[in-house]
C-alpha atoms as a PDB file:
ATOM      1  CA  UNK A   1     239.656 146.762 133.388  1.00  0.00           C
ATOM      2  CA  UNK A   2     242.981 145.018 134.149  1.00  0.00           C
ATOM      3  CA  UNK A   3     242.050 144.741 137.925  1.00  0.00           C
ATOM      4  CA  UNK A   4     241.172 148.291 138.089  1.00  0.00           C
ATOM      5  CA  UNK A   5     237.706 150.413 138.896  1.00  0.00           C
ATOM      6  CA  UNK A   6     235.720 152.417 136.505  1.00  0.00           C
ATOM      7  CA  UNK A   7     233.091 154.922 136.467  1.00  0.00           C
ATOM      8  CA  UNK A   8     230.676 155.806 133.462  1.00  0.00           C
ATOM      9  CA  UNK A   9     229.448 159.303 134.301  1.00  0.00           C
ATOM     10  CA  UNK A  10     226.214 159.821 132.090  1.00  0.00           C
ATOM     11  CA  UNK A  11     224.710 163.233 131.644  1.00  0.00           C
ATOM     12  CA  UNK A  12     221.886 164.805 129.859  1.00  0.00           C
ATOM     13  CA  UNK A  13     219.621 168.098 129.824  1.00  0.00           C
ATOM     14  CA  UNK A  14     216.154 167.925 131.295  1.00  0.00           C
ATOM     15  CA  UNK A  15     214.930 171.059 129.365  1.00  0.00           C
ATOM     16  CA  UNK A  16     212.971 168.272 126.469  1.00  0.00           C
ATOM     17  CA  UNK A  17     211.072 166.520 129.312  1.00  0.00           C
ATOM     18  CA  UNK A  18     209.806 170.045 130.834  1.00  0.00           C
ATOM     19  CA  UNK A  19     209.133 171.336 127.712  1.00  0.00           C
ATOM     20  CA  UNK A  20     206.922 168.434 126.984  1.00  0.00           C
ATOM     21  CA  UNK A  21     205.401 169.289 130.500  1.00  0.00           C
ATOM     22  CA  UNK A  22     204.161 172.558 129.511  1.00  0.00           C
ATOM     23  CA  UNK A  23     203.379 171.462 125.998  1.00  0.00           C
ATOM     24  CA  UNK A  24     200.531 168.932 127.597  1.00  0.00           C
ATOM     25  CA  UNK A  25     199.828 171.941 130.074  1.00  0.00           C
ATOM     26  CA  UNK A  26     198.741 173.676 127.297  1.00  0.00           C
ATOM     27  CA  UNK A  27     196.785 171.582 125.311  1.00  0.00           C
ATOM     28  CA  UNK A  28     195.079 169.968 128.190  1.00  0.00           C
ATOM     29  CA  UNK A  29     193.929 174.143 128.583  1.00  0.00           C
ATOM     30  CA  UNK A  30     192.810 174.150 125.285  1.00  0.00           C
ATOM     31  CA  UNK A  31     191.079 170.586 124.953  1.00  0.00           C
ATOM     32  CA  UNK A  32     189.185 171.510 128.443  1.00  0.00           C
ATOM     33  CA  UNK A  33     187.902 175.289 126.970  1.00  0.00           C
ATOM     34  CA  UNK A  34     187.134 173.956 123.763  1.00  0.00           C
ATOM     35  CA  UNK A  35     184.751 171.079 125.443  1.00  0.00           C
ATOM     36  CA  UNK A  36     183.270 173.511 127.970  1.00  0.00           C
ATOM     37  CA  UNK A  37     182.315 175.408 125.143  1.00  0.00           C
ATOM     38  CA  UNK A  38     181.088 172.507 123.207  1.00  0.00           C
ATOM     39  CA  UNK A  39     179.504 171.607 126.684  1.00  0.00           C
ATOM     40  CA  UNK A  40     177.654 175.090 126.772  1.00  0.00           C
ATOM     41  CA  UNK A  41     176.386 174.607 123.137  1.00  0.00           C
ATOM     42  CA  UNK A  42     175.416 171.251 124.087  1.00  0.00           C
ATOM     43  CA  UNK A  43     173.451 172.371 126.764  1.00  0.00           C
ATOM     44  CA  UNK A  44     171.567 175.132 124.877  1.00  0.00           C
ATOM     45  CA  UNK A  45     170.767 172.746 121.729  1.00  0.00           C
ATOM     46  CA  UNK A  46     168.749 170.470 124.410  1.00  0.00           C
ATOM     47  CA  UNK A  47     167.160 173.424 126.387  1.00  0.00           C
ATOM     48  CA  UNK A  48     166.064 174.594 123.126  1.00  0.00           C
ATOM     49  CA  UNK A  49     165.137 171.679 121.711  1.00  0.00           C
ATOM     50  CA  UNK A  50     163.897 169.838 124.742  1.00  0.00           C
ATOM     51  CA  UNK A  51     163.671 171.437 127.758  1.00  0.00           C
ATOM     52  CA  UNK A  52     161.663 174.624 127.072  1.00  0.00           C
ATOM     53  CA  UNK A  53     159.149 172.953 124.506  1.00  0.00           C
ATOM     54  CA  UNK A  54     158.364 170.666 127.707  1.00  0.00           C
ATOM     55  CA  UNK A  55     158.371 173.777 130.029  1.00  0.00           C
ATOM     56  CA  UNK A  56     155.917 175.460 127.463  1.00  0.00           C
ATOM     57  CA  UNK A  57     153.592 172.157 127.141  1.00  0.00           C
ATOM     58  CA  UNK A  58     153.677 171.912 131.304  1.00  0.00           C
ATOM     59  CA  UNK A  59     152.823 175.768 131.280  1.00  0.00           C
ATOM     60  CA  UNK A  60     150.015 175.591 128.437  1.00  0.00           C
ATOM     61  CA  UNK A  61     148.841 172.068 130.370  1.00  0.00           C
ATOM     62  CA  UNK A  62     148.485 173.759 133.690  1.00  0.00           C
ATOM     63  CA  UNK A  63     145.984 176.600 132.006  1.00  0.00           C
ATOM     64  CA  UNK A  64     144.072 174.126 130.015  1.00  0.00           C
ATOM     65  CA  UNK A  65     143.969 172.346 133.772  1.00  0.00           C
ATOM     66  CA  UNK A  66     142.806 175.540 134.988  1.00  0.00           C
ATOM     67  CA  UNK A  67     139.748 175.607 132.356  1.00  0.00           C
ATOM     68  CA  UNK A  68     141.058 177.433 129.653  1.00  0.00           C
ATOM     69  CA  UNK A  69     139.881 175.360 126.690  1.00  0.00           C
ATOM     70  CA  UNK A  70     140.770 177.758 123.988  1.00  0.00           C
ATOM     71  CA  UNK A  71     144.519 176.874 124.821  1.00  0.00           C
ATOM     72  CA  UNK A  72     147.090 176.109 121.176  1.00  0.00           C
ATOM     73  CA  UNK A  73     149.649 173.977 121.971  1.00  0.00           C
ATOM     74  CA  UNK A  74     153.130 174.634 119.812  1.00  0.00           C
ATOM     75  CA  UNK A  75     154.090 171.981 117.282  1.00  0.00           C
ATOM     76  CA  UNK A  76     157.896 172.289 117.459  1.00  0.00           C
ATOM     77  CA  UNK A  77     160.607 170.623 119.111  1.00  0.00           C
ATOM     78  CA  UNK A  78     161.253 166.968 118.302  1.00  0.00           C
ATOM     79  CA  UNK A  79     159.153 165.020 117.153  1.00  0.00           C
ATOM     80  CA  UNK A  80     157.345 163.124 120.083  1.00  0.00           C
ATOM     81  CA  UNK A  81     157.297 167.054 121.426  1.00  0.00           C
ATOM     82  CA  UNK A  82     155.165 167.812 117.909  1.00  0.00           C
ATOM     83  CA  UNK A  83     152.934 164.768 118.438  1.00  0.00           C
ATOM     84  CA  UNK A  84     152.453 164.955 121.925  1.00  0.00           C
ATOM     85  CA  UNK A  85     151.414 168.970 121.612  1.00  0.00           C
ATOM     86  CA  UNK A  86     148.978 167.897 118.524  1.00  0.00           C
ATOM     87  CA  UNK A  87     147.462 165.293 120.649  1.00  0.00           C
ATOM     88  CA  UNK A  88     146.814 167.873 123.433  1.00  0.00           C
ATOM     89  CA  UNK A  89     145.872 170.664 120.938  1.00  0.00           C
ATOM     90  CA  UNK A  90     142.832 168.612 119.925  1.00  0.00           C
ATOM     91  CA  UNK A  91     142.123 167.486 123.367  1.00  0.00           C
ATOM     92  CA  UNK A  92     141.748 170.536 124.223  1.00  0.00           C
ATOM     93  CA  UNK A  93     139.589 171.773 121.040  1.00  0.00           C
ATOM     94  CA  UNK A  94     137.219 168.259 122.129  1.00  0.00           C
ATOM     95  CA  UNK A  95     137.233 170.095 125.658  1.00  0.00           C
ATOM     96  CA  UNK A  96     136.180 172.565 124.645  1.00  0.00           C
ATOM     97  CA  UNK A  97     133.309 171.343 122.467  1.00  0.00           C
ATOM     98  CA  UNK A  98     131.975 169.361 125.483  1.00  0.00           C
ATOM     99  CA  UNK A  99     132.247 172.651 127.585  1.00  0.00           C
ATOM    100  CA  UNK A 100     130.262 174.834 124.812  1.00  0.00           C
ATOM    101  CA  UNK A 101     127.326 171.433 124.820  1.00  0.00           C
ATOM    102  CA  UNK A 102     127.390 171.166 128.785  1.00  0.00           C
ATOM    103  CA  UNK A 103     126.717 174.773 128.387  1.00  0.00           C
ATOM    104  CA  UNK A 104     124.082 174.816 125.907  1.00  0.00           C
ATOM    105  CA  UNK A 105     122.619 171.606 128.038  1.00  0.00           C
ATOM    106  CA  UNK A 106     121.942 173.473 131.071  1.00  0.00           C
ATOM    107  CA  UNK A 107     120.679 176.434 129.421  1.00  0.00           C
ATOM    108  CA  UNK A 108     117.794 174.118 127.573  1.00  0.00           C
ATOM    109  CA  UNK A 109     117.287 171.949 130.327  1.00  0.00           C
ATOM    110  CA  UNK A 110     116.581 175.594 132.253  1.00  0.00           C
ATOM    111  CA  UNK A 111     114.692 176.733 129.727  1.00  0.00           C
ATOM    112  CA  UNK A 112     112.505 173.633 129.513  1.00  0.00           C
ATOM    113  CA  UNK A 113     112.360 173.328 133.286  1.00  0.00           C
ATOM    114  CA  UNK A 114     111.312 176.629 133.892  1.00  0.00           C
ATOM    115  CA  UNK A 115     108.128 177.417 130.898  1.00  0.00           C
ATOM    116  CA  UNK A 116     106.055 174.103 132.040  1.00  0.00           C
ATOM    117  CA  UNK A 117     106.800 175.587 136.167  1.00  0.00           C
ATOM    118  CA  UNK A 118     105.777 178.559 135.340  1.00  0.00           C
ATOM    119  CA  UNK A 119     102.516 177.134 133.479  1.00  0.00           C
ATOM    120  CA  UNK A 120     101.448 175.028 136.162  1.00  0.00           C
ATOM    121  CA  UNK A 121     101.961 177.661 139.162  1.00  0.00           C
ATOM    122  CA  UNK A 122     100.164 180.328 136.956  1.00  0.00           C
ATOM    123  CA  UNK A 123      96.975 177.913 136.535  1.00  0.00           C
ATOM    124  CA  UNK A 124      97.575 176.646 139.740  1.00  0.00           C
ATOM    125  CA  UNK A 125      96.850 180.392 141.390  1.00  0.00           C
ATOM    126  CA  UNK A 126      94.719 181.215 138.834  1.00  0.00           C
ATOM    127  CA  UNK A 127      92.403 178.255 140.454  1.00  0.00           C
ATOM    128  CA  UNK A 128      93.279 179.491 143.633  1.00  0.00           C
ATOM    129  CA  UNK A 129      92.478 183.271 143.497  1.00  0.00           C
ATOM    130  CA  UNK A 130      89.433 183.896 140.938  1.00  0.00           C
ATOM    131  CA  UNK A 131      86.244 182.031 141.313  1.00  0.00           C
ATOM    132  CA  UNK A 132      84.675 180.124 138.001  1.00  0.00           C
ATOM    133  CA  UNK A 133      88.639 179.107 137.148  1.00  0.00           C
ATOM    134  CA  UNK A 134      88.514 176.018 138.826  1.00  0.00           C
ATOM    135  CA  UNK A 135      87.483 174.131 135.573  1.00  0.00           C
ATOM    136  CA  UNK A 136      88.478 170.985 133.525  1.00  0.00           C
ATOM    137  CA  UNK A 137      90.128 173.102 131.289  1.00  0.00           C
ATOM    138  CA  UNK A 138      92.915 174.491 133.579  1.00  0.00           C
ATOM    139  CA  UNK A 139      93.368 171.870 135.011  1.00  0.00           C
ATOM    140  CA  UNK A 140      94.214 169.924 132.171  1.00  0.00           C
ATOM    141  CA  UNK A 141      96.827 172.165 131.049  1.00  0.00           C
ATOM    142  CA  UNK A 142      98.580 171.565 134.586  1.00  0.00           C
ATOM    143  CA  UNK A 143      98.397 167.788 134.135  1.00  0.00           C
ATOM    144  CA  UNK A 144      99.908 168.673 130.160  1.00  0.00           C
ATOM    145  CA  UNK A 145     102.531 170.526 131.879  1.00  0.00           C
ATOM    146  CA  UNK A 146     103.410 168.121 134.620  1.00  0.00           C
ATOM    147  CA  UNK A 147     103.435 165.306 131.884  1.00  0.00           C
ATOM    148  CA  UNK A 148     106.022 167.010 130.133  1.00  0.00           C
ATOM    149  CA  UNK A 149     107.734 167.828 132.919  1.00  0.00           C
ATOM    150  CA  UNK A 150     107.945 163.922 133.987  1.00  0.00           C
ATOM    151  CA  UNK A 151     108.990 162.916 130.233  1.00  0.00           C
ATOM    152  CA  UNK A 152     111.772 165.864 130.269  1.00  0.00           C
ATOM    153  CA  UNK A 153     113.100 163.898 133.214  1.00  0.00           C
ATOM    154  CA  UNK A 154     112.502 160.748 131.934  1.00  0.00           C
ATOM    155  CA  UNK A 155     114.404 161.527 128.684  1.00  0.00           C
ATOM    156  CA  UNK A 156     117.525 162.762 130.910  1.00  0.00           C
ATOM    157  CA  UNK A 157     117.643 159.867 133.019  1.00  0.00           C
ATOM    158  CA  UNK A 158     117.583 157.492 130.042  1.00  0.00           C
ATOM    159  CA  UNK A 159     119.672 159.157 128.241  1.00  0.00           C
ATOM    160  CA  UNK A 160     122.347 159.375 130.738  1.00  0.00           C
ATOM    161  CA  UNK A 161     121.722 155.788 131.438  1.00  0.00           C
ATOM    162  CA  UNK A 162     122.388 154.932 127.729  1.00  0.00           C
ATOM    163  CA  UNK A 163     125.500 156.627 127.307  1.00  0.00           C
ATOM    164  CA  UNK A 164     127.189 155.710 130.561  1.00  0.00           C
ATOM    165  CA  UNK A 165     126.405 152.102 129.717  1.00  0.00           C
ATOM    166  CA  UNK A 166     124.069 151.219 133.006  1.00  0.00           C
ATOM    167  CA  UNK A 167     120.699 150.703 131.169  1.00  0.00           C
ATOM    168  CA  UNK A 168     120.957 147.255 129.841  1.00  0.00           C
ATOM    169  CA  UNK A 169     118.724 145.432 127.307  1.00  0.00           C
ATOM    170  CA  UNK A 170     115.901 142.773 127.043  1.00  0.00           C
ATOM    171  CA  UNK A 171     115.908 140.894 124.346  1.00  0.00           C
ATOM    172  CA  UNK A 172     112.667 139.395 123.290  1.00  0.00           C
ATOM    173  CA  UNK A 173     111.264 138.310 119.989  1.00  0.00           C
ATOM    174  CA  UNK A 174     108.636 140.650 118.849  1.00  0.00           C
ATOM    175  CA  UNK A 175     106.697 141.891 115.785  1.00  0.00           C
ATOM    176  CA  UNK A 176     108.211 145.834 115.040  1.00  0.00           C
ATOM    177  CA  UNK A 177     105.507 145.445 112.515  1.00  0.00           C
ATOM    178  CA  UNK A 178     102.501 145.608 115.437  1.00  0.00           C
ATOM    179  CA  UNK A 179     104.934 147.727 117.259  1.00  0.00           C
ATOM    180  CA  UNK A 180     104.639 150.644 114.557  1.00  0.00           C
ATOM    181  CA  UNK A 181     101.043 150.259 114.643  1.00  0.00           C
ATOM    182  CA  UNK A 182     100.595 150.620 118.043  1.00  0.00           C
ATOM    183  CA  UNK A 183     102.628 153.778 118.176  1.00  0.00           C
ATOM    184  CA  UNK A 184     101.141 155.376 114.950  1.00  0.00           C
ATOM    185  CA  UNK A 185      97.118 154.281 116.801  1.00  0.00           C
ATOM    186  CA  UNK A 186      98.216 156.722 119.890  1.00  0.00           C
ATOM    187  CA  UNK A 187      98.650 159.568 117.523  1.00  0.00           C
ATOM    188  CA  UNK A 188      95.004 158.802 116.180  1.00  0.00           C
ATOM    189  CA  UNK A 189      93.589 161.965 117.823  1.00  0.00           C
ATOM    190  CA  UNK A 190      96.463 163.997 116.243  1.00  0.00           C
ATOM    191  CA  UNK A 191      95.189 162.999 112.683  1.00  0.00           C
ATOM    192  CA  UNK A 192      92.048 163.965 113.536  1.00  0.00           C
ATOM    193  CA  UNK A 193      92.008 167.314 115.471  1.00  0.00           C
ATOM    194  CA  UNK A 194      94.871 168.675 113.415  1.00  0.00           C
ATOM    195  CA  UNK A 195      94.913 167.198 109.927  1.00  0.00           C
ATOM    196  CA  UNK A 196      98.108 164.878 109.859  1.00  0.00           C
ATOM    197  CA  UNK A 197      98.296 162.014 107.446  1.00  0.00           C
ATOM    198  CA  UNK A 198     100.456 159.400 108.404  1.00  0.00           C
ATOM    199  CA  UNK A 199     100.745 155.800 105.772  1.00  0.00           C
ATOM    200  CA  UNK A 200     101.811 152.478 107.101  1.00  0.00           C
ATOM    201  CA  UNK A 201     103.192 151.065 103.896  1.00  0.00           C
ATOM    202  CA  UNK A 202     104.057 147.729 104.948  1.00  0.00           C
ATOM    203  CA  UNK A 203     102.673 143.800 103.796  1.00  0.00           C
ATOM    204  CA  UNK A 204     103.938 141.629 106.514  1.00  0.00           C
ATOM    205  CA  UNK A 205     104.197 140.751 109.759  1.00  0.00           C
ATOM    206  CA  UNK A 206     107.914 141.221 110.707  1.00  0.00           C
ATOM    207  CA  UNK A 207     109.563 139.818 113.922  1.00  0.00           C
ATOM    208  CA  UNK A 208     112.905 140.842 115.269  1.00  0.00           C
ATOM    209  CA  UNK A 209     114.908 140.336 118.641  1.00  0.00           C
ATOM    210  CA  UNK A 210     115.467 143.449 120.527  1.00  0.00           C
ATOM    211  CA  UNK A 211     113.993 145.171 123.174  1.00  0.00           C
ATOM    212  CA  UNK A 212     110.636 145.618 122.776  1.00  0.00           C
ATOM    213  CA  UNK A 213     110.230 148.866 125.009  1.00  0.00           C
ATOM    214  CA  UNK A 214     113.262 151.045 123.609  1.00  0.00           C
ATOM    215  CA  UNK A 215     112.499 149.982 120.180  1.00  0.00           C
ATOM    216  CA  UNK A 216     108.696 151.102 120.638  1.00  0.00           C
ATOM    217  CA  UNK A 217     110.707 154.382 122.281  1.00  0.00           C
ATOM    218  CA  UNK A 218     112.843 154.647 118.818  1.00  0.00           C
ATOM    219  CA  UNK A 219     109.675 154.757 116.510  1.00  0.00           C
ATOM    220  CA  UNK A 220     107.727 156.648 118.884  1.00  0.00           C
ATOM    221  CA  UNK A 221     110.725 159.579 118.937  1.00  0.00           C
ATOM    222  CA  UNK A 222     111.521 159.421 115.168  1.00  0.00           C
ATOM    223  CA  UNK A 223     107.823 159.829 114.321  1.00  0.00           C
ATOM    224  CA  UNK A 224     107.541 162.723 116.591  1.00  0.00           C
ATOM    225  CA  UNK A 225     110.401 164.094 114.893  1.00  0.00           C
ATOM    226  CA  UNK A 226     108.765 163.784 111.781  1.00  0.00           C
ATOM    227  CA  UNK A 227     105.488 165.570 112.948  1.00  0.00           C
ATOM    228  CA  UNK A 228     107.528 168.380 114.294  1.00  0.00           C
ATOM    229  CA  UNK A 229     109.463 169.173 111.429  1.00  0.00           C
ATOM    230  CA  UNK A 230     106.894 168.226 108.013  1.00  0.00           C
ATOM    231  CA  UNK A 231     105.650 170.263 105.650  1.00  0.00           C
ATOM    232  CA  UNK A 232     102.977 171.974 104.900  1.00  0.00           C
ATOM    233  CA  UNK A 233     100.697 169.443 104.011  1.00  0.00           C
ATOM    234  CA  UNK A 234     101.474 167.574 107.125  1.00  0.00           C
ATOM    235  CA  UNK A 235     102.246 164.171 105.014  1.00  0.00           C
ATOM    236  CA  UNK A 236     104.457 161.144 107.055  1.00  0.00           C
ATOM    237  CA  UNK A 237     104.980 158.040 105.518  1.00  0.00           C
ATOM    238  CA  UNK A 238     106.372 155.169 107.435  1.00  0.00           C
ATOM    239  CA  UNK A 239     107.491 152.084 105.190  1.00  0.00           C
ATOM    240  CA  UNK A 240     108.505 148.567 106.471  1.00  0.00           C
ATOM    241  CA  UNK A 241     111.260 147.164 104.035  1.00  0.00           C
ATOM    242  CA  UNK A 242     112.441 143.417 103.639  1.00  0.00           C
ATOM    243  CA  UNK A 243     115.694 142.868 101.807  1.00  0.00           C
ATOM    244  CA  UNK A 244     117.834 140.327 102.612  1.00  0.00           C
ATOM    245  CA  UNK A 245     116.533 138.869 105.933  1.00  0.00           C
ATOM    246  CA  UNK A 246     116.643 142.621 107.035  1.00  0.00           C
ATOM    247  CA  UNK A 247     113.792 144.938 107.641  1.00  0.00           C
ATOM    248  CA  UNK A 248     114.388 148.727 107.004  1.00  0.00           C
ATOM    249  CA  UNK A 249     111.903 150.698 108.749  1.00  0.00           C
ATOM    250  CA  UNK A 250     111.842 154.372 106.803  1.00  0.00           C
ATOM    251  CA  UNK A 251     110.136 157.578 108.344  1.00  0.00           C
ATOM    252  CA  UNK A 252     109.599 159.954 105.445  1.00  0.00           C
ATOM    253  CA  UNK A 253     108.427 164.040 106.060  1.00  0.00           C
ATOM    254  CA  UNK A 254     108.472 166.421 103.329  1.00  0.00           C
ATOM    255  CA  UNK A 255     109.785 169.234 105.225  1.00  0.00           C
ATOM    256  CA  UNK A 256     112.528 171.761 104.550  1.00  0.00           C
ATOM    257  CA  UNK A 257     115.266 169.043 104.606  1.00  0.00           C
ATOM    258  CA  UNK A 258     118.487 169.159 106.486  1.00  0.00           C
ATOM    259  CA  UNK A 259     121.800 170.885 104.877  1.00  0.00           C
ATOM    260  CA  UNK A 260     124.730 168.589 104.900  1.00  0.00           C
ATOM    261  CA  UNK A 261     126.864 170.277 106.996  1.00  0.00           C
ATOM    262  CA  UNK A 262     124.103 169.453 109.464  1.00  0.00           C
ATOM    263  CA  UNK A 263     123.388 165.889 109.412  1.00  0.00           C
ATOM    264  CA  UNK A 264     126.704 164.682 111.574  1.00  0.00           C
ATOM    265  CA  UNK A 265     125.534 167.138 114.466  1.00  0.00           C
ATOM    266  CA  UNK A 266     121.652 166.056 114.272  1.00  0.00           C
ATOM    267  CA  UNK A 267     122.040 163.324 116.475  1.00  0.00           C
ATOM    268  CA  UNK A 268     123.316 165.852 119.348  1.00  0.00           C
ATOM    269  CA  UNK A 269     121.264 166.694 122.365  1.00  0.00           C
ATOM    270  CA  UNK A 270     119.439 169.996 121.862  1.00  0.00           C
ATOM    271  CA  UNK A 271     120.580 170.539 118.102  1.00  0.00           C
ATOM    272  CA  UNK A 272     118.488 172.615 116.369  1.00  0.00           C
ATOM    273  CA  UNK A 273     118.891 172.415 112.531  1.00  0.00           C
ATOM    274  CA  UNK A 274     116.229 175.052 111.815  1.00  0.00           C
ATOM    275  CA  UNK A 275     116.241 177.738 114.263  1.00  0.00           C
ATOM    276  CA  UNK A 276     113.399 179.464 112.420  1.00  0.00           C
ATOM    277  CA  UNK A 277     110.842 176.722 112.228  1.00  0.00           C
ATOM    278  CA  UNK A 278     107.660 178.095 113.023  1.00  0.00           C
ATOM    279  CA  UNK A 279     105.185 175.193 114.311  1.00  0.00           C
ATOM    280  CA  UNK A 280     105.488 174.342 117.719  1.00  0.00           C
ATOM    281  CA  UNK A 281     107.685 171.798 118.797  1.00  0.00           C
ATOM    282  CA  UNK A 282     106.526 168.832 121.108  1.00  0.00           C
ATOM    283  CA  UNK A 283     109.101 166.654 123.006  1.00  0.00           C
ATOM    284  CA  UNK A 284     112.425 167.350 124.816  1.00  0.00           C
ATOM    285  CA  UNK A 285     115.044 167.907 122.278  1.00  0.00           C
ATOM    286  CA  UNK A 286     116.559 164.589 123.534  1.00  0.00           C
ATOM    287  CA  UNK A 287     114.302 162.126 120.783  1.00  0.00           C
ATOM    288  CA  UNK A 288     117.199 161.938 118.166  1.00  0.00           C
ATOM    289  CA  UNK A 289     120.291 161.240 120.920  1.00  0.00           C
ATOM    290  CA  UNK A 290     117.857 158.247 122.287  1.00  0.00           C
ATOM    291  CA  UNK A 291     117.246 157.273 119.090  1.00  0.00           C
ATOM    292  CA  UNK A 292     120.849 157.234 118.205  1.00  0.00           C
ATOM    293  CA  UNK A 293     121.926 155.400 121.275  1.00  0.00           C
ATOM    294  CA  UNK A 294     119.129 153.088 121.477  1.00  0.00           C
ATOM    295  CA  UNK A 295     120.330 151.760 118.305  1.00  0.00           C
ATOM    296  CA  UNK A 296     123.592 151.856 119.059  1.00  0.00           C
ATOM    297  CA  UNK A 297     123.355 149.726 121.819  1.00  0.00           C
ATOM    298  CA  UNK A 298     121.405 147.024 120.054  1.00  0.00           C
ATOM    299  CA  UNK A 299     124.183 147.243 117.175  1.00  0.00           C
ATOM    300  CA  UNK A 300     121.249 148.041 114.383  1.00  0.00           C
ATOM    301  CA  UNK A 301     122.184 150.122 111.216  1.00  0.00           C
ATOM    302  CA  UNK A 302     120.668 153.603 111.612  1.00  0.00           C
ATOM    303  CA  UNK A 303     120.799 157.360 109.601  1.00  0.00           C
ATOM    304  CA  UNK A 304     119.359 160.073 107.793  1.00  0.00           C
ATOM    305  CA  UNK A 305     118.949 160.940 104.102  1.00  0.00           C
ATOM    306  CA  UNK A 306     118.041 164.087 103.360  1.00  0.00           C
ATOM    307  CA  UNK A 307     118.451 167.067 101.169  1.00  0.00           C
ATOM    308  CA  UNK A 308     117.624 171.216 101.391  1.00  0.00           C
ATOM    309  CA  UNK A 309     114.397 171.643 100.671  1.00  0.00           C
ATOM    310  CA  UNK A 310     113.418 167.807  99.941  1.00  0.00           C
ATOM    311  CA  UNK A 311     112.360 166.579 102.971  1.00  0.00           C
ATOM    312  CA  UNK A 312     114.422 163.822 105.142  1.00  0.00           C
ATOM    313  CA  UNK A 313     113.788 160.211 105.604  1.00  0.00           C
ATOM    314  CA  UNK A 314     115.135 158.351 108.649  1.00  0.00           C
ATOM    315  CA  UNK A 315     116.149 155.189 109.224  1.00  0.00           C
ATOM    316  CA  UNK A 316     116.905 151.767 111.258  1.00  0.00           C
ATOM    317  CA  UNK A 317     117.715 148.496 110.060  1.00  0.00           C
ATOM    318  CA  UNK A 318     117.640 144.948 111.704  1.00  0.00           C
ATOM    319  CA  UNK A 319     117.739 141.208 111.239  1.00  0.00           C
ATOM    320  CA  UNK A 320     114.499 139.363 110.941  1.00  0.00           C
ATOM    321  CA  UNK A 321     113.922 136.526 112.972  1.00  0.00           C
ATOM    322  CA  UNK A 322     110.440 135.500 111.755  1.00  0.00           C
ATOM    323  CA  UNK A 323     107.824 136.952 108.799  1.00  0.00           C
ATOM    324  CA  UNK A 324     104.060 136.258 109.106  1.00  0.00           C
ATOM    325  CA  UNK A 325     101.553 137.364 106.672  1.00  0.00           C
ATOM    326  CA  UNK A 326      98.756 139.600 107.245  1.00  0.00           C
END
């Protein structure tokens, strides 16, 4: 001013700005402990919820692994958790289904292995050892037993073939009608010796297109089913049905009948429905499970209808290609 120098002196505290300073100190302490305890929650909640119901599934996985089929899987944790243990809780009870049938397989097949063996090296020493045994008679009970030891092996193999999806078909037009026939003339001797009656109801001559061979097998097996498990009066009817451009071929026994809870499992290998029937049994235990796959493969309509004490009636259906008379 006026030619002359001045100097402004400003001054002011600095307390406010370190006050602030500690202030955000403070906080920041408080912001970082309250999100490392949120953290730690955070961290338990998926543990919980996560982490240990996949630790339990790996655990319980690595002891069904181990062949421990009777392994329960938890339902809890989220929800893929839930479905993911369900899934692997009824894999496990289908395990352990197949384990109980590969089981009860081997123990048949044993079974059925080892009585015609035993038959055949009994007779076979028997021959051997006394003189005047060497007859027609024992040795036709060998060649029984060695028969049903080749049609035991037969029945696995085809089976096996069947359900792995090897054995293919072969197709041919054919008359199922001269089929059944031809099956029911080779139990001829049966109806005589031992009193079975066995009807052909049937008015045509019906052609389908299958496989001539495994169709004859399914007839030949269902009918041997029949004569297994009939009554008393050893009655079998066999009908030939035309509906529709469809035949229904119907094998009828009047035996003690099948209880519903039984007819789903029928078609098993080895099932026995009654464990108490008293006349011998002929065949493998394997008829019904060809039957069933047989079918199966050619696509036909198949099943049973039966009721306790009634008697069953099984059955196949399948297009007709051609109808003669007779």
């Amino acid at each position: 001013m006026n030619g002359k120098d001045v100097v402004i002196v400003l001054s002011t505290a600095l307390t406010p700005l370190f006050a602030t300073r500690e202030i955000l100190n403070v906080e920041t302490m408080y912001v970082c402990a309250v999100m490392l305890v949120v953290s730690i929650l955070l961290a338990v909640l998926i543990y919980r919820k996560i982490s240990r119901p996949i630790m339990n599934t790996n655990k319980t996985a690595m002891s069904l692994a181990g062949g421990n089929y009777d392994v329960k899987f938890e339902s809890n944790g989220y929800r893929e958790i839930r479905e993911l243990n369900d899934t692997l809780t009824f894999a496990a009870s289908e395990l352990n289904k197949t384990e109980s049938l590969r089981r009860d397989l081997m123990a048949n097949i044993s079974h059925d292995l080892r009585t015609p063996l035993t038959m055949i090296r009994g007779y076979a020493e028997l021959m051997r050892d006394i003189p005047g045994e060497n007859n027609s008679d024992n040795l036709q009970i060998i060649i029984d037993e060695t028969n049903r030891l080749s049609n035991l092996v037969t029945d696995i193999l085809d089976i096996s073939k069947l359900q792995s999806g090897v054995m293919k078909l072969n197709e041919t037009e054919f008359s199922i009608t001269d089929t059944i026939k031809a099956v029911l003339n080779r139990y001829r001797k049966l109806k005589e010796l031992e009193g079975y009656k066995i009807e052909f109801e049937s008015d045509k001559n019906v052609y389908i297109k299958a496989d001539a061979i495994k169709m004859s097998q399914v007839v030949y097996n269902l009918l041997n089913n029949a004569i297994n498990y009939t009554g008393d009066d050893k009655k079998i009817t066999v009908r030939q049905i035309i509906k529709d451009r469809k035949v229904r071929i119907e094998i009828e026994d009047t035996g003690e009948g099948i209880d519903p809870k039984d007819i789903k499992f029928i078609w098993d290998r080895y099932y026995k429905v009654d464990k108490t029937h008293k006349r011998p049994v002929s065949g493998t235990g394997l008829g019904l499970s060809i039957v069933k796959n047989i079918l199966e493969l050619h696509g036909f309509d198949y099943g049973v209808i039966s009721d306790k004490g009634k008697g069953s009636v099984f059955y196949f259906q399948a297009d007709i290609s051609k109808i003669d008379n007779i």
